[in-house]
Protein backbone atom coordinates (compact mmCIF):
# COMPACT_ATOMS: atom_id res chain seq x y z
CA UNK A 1 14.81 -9.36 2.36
CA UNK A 2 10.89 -9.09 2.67
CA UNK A 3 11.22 -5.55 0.82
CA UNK A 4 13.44 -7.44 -1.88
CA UNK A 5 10.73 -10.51 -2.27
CA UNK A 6 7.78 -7.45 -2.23
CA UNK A 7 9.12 -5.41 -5.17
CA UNK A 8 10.32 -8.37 -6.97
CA UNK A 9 6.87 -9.71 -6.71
CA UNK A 10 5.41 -6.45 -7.84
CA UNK A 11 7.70 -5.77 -10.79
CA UNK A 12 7.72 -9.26 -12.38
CA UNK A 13 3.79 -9.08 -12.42
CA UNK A 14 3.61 -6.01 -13.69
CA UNK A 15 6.03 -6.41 -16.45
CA UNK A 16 4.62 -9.96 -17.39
CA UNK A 17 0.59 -8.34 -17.61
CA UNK A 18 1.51 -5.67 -18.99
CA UNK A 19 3.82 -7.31 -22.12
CA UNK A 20 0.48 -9.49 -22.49
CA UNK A 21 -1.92 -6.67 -22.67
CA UNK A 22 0.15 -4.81 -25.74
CA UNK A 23 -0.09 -7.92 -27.32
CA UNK A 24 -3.83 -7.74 -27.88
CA UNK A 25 -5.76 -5.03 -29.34
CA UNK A 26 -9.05 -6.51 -28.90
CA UNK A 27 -10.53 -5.15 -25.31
CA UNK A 28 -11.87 -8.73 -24.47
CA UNK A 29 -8.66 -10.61 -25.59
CA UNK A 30 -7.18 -7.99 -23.20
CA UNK A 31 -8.94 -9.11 -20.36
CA UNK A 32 -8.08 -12.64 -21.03
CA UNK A 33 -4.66 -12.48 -21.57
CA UNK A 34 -4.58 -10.21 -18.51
CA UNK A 35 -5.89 -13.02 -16.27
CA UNK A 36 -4.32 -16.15 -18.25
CA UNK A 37 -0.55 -14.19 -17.48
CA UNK A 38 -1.59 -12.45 -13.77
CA UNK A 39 -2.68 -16.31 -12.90
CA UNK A 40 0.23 -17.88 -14.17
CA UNK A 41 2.72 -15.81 -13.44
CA UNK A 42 1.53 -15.20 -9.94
CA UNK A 43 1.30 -19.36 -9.74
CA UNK A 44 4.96 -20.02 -10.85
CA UNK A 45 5.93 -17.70 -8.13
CA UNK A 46 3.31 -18.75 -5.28
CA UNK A 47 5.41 -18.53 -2.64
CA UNK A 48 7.06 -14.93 -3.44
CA UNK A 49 4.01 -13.80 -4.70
CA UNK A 50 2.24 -15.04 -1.00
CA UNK A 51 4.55 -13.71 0.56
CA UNK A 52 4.10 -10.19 -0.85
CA UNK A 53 0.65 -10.01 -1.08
CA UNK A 54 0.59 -11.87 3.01
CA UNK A 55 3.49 -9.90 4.51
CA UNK A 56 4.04 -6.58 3.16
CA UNK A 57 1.96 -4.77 6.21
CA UNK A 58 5.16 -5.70 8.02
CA UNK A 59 7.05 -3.12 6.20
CA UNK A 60 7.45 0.33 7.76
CA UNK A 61 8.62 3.67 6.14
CA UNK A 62 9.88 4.41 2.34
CA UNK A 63 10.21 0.54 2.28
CA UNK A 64 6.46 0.30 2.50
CA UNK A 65 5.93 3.20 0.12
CA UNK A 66 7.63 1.78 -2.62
CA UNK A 67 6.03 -1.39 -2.15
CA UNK A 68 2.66 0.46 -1.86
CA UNK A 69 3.31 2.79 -5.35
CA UNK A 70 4.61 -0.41 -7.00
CA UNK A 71 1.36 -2.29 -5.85
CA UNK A 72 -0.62 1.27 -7.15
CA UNK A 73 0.93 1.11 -10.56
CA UNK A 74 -0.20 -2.67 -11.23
CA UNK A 75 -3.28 -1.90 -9.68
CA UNK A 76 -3.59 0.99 -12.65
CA UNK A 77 -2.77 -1.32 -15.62
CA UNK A 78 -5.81 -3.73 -14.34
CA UNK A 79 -8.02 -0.77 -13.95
CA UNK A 80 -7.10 1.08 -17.35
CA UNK A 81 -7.46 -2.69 -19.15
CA UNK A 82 -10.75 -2.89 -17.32
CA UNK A 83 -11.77 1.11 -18.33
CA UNK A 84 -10.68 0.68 -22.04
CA UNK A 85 -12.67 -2.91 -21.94
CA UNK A 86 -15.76 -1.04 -20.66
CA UNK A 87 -15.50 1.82 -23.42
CA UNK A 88 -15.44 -0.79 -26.13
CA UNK A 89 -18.35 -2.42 -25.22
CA UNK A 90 -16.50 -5.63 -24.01
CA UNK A 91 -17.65 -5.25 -20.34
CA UNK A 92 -20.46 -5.10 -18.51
CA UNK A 93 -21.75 -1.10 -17.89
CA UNK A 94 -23.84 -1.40 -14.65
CA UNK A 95 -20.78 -2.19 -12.20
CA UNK A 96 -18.24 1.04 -11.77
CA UNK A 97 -14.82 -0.04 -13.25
CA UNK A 98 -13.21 0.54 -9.49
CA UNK A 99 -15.52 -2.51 -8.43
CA UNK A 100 -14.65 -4.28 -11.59
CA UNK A 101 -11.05 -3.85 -10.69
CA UNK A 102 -11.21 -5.01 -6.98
CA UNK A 103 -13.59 -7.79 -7.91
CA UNK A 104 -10.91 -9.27 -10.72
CA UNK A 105 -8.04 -8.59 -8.92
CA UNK A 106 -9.35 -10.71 -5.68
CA UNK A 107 -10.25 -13.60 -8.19
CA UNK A 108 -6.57 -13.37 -9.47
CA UNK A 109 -4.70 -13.07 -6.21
CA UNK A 110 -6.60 -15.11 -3.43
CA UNK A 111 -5.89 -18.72 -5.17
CA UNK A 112 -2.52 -18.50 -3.25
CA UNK A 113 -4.32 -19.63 -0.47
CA UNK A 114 -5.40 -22.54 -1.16
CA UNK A 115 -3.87 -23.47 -5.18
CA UNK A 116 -1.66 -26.30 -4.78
CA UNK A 117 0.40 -26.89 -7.58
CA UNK A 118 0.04 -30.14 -9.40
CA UNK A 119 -3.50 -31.21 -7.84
CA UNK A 120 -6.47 -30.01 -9.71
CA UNK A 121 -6.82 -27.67 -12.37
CA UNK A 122 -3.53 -26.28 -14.55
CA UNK A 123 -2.42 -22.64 -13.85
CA UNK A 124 -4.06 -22.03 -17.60
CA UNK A 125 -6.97 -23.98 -16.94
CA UNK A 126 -7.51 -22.42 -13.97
CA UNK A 127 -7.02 -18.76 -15.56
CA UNK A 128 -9.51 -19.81 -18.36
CA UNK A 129 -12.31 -21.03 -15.95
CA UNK A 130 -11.67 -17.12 -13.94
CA UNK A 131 -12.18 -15.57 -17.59
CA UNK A 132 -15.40 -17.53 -18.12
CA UNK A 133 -16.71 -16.19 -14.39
CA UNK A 134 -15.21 -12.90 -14.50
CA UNK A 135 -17.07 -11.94 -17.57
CA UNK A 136 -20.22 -14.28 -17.89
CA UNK A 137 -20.98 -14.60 -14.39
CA UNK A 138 -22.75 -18.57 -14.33
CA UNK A 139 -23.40 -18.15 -17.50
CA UNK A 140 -22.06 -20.82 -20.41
CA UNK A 141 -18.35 -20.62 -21.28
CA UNK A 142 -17.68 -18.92 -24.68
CA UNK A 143 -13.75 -19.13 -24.65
């Protein structure tokens, strides 16, 4: 069952990102839609996606693997958004994209610890205050 919840986590991010991604050409509007879907997809599925991200160390053998190569692929579609977004112009230069990556994708995955749904800030809300950090830092919001 935990393999099940693990690649279903894994594939319904992946396919939801990625569909957002092709929708944009622009390299910024990229990177936003990337975090507005990762944010609220991942929210709408807290519990599997928790789960996943919480429990998949407890898998052993090809089980793991998949889980692992599925994680791998995502992980490439974040960092190829993030490479193509540096390229353009659209992100910052002095920061290796592999940091860029990591950085983002710990923004977009650690609110499952402590988003509660209904209290606070809206999944989209929430998704366009991560955009505003992500790429301005403290700086004032442009979005």
């Amino acid at each position: 069952m935990l393999y099940q919840i693990c690649i279903s986590a894994m594939t319904r991010v992946h396919a939801d990102v990625s569909a957002a991604v092709e929708l944009e050409s622009d390299p910024t509007e990229r990177i936003r839609a990337l975090i507005r879907v990762h944010l609220t997809s991942t929210l709408a599925n807290l519990d599997m996606h928790a789960t996943m991200m919480l429990e998949m160390k407890a898998l052993s053998g090809d089980r793991f693997s998949k889980v692992v190569e599925a994680r791998n692929r995502y992980e490439g579609l974040i960092g190829g958004t993030i490479v193509n977004a540096q390229r353009a112009g659209a992100l910052r230069h002095d920061i290796p994209s592999v940091y860029l990556r990591i950085l983002l994708l710990n923004l977009l995955n650690w609110p499952m610890t402590w988003y509660e749904t209904g209290h606070g800030m809206s999944p989209e809300k929430l998704a366009a205050a991560t955009y505003d950090v992500y790429m301005m830092g403290s700086g004032q919001p442009n979005s």
